[in-house]
N, C-alpha and C. Protein backbone atom coordinates (compact mmCIF):
# COMPACT_ATOMS: atom_id res chain seq x y z
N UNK A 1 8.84 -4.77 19.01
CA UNK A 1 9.74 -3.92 18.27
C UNK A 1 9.11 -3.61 16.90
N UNK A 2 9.18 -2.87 16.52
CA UNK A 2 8.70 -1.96 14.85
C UNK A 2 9.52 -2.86 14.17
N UNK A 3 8.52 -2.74 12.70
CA UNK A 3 9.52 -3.41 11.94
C UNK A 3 10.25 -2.42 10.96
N UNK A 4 11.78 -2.32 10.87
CA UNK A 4 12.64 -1.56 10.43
C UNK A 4 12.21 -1.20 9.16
N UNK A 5 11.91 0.27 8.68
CA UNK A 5 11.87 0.58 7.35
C UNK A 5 13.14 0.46 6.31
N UNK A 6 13.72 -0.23 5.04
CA UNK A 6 14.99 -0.10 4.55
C UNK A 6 14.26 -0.17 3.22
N UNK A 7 15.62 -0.04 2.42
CA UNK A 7 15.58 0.36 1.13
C UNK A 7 16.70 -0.98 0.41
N UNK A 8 17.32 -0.93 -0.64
CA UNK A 8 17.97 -2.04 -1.34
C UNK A 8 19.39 -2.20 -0.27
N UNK A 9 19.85 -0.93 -0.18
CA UNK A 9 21.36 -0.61 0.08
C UNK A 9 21.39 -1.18 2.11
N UNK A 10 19.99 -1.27 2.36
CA UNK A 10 20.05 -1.78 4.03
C UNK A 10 20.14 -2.95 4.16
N UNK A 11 19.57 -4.03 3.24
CA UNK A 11 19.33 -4.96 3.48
C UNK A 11 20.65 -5.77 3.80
N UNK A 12 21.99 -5.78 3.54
CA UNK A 12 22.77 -6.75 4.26
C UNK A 12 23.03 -6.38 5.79
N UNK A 13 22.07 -5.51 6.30
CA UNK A 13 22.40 -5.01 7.51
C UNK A 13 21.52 -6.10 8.70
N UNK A 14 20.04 -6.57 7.84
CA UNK A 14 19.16 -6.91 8.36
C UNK A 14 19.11 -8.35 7.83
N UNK A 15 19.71 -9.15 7.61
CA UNK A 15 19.50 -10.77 7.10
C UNK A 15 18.93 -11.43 8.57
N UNK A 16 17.95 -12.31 7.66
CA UNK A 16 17.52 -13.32 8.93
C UNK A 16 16.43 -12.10 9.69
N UNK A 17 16.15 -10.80 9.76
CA UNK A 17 15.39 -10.04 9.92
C UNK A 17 14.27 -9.71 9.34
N UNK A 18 12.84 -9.08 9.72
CA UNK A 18 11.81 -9.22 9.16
C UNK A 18 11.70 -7.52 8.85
N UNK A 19 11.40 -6.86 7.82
CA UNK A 19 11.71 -5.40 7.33
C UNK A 19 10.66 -4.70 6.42
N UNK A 20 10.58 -3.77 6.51
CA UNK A 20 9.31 -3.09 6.00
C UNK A 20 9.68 -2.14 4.53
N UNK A 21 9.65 -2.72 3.57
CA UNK A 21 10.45 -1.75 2.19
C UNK A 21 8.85 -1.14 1.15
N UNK A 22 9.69 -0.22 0.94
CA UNK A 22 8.43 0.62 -0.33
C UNK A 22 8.82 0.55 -1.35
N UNK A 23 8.28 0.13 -2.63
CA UNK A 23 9.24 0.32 -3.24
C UNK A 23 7.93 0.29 -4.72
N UNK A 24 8.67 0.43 -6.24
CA UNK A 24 7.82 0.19 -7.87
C UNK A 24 7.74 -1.20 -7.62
N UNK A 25 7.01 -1.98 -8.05
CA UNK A 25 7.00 -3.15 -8.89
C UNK A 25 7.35 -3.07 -10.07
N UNK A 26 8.70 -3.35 -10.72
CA UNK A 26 9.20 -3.34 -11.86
C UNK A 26 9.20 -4.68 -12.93
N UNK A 27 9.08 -5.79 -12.54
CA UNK A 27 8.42 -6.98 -12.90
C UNK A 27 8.19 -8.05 -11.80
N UNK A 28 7.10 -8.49 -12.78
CA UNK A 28 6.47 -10.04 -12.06
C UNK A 28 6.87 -10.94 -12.70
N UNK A 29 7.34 -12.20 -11.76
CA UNK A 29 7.45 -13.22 -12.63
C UNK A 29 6.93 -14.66 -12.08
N UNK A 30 5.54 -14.35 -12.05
CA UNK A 30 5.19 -15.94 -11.41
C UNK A 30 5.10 -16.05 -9.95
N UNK A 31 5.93 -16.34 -9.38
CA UNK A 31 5.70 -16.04 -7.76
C UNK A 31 6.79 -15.40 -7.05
N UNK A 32 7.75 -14.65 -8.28
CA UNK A 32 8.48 -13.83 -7.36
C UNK A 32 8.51 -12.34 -8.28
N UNK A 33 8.76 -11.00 -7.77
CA UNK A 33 8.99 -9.82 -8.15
C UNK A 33 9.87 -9.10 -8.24
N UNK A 34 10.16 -7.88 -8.50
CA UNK A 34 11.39 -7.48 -8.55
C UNK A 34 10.39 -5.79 -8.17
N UNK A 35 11.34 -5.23 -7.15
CA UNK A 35 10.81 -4.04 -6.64
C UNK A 35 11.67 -2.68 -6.21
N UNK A 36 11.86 -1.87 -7.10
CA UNK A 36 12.71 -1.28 -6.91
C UNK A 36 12.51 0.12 -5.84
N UNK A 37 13.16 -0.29 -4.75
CA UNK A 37 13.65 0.50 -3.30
C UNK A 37 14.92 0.79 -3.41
N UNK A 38 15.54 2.25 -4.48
CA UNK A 38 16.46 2.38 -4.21
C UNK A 38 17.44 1.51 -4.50
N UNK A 39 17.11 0.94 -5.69
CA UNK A 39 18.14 -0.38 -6.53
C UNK A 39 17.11 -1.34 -6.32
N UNK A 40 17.15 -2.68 -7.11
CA UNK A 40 16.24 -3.86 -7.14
C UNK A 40 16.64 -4.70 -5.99
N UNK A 41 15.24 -5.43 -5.77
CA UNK A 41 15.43 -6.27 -4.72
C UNK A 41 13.75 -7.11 -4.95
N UNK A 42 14.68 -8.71 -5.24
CA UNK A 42 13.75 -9.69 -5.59
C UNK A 42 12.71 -9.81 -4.50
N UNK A 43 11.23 -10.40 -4.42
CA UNK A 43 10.64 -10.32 -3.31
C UNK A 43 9.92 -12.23 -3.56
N UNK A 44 9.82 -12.91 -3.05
CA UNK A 44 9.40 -14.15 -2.90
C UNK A 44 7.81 -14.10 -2.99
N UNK A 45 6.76 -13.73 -3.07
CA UNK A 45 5.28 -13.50 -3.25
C UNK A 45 4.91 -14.67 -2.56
N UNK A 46 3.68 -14.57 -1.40
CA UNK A 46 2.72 -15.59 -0.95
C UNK A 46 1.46 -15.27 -1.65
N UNK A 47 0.99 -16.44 -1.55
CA UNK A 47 -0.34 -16.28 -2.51
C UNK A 47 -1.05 -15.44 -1.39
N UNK A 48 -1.53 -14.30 -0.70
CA UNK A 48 -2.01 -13.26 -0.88
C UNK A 48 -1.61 -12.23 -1.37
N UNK A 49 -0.41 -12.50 -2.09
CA UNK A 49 0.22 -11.22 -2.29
C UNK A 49 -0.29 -10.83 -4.12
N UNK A 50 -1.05 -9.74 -4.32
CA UNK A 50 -1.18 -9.26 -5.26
C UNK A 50 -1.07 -7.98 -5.75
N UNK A 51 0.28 -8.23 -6.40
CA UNK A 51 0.83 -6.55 -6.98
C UNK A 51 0.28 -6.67 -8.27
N UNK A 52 1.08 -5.21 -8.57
CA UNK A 52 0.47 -4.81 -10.12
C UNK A 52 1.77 -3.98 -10.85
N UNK A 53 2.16 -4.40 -11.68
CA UNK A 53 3.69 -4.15 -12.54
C UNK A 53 3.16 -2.54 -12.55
N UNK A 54 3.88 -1.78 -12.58
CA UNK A 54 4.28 -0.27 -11.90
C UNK A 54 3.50 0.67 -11.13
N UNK A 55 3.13 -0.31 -10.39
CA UNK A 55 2.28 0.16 -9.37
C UNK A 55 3.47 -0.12 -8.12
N UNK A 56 3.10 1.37 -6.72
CA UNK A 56 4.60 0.88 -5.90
C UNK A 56 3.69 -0.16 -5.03
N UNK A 57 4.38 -0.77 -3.82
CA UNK A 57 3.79 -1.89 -3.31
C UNK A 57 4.56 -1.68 -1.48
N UNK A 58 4.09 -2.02 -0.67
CA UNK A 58 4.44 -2.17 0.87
C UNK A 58 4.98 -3.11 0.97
N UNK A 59 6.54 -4.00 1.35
CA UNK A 59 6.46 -5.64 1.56
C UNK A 59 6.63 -5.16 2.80
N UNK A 60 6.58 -5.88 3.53
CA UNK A 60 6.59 -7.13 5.07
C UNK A 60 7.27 -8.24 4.75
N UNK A 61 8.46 -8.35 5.54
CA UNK A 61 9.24 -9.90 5.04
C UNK A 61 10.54 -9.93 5.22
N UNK A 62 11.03 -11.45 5.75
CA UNK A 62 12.03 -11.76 5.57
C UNK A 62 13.06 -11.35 4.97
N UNK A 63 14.55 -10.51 5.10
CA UNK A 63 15.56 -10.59 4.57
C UNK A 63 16.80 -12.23 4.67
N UNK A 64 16.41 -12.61 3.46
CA UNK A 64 17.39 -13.80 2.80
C UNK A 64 18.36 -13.82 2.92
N UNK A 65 19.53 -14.63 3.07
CA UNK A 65 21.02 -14.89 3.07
C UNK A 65 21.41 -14.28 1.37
N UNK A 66 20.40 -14.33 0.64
CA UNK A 66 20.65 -13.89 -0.65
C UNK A 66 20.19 -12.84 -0.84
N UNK A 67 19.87 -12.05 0.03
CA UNK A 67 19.25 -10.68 -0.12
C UNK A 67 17.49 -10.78 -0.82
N UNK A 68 17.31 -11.54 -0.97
CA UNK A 68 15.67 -11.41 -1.14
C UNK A 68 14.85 -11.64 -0.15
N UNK A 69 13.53 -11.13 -0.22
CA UNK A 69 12.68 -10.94 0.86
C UNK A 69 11.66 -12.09 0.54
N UNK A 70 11.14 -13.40 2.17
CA UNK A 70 10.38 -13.78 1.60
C UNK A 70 9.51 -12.38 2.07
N UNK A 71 8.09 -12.79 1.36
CA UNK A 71 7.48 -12.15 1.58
C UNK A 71 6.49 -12.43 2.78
N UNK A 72 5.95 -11.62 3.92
CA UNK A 72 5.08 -11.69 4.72
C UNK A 72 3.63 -10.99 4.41
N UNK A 73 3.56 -10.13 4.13
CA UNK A 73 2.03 -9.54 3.76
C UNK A 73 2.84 -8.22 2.66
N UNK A 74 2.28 -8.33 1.51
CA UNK A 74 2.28 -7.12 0.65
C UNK A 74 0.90 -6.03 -0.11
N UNK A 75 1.00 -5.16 -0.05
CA UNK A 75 0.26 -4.40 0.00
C UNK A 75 0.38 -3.36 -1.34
N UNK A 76 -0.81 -3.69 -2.21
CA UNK A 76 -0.54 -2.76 -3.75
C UNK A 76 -0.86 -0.98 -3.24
N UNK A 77 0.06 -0.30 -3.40
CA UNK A 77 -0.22 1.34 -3.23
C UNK A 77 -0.84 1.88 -3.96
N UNK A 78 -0.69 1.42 -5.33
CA UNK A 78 -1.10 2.34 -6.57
C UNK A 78 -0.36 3.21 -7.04
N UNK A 79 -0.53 4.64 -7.92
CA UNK A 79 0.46 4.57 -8.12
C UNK A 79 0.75 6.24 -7.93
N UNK A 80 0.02 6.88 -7.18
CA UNK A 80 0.60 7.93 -6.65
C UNK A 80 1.17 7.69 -5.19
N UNK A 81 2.64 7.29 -5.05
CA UNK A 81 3.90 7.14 -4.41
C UNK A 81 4.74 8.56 -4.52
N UNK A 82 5.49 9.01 -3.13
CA UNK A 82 6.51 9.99 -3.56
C UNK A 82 7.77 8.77 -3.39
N UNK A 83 8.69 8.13 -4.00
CA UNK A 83 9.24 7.08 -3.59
C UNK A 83 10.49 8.55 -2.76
N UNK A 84 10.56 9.29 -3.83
CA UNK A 84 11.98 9.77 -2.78
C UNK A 84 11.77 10.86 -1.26
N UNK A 85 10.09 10.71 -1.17
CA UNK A 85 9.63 10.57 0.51
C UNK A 85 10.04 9.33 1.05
N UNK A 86 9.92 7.84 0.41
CA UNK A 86 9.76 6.89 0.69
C UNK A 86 11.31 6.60 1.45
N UNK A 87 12.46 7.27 0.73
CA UNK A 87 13.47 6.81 0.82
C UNK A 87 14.40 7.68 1.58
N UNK A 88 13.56 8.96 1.84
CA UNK A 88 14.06 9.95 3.28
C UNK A 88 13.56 9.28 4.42
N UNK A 89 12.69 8.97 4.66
CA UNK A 89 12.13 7.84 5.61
C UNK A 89 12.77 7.16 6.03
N UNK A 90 13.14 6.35 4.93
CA UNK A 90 14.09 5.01 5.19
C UNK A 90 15.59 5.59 6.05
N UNK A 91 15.87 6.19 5.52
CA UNK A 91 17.25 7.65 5.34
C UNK A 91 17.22 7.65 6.90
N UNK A 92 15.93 8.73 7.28
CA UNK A 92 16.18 8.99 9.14
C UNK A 92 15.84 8.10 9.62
N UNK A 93 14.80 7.21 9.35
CA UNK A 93 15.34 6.32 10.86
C UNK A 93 16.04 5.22 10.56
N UNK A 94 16.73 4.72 9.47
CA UNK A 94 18.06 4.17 10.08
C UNK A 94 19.36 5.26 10.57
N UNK A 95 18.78 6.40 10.51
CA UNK A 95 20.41 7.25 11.21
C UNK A 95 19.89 7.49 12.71
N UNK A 96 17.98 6.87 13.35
CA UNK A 96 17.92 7.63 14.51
C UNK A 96 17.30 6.32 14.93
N UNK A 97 17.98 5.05 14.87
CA UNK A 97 17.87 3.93 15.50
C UNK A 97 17.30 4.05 16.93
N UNK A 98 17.97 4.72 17.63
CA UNK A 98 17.47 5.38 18.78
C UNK A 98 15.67 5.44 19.48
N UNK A 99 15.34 6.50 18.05
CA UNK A 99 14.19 7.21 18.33
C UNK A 99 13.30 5.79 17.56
N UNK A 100 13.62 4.98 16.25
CA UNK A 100 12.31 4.02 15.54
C UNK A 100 13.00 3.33 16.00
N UNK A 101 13.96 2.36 16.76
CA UNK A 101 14.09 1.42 16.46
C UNK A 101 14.55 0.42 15.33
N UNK A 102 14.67 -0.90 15.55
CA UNK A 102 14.78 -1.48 14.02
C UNK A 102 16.28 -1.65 13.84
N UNK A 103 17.14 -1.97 14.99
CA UNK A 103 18.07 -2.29 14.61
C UNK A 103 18.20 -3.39 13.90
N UNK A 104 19.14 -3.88 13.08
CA UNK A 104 19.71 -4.79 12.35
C UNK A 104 20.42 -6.22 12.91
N UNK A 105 21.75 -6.12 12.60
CA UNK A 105 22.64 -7.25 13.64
C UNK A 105 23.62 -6.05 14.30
């Protein structure tokens, strides 16, 4: 199965699910981030994970009972991002579950 593209506002859909978000790096703090997809959403960092404060970033990862993601593999974009491509994306295929996949619960 694909892993579901979402944004801040999906994530209580997908807990306990593994999810694919785009999003700024808006701060670092040590080993966790804050990444904004359409509202903030904390991200847990593994030590391969190396972002760069406003640069956007790919996570892979866990959705938390607390809404944070651990993280599985993250990926620095740089910083030409269209985020609000990023977030039409997100947009159709959670309305065409159907066609990507990626249901939730």
């Amino acid at each position: 199965m694909e892993t579901p593209r979402v944004s801040c506002s999906y994530l209580n859909s997908f807990v306990n699910h593994n999810v694919l978000v785009v999003g700024k790096v808006v701060q670092l703090r040590g080993e966790s981030a804050i990444i904004d997809a359409d509202g903030h959403i904390t991200v847990n960092l593994n030590r391969e994970a190396h972002l760069v404060g406003g640069n956007a970033a790919q996570i892979v990862g866990k959705v938390m009972p607390d809404l944070s993601i651990k993280v599985l593999s993250a990926q620095d974009l740089g910083v030409d991002v269209d985020f609000e491509l990023a977030q039409k994306v997100v947009e159709v295929t959670q309305e065409h579950k159907d066609i990507f996949g990626g249901g939730g619960q």
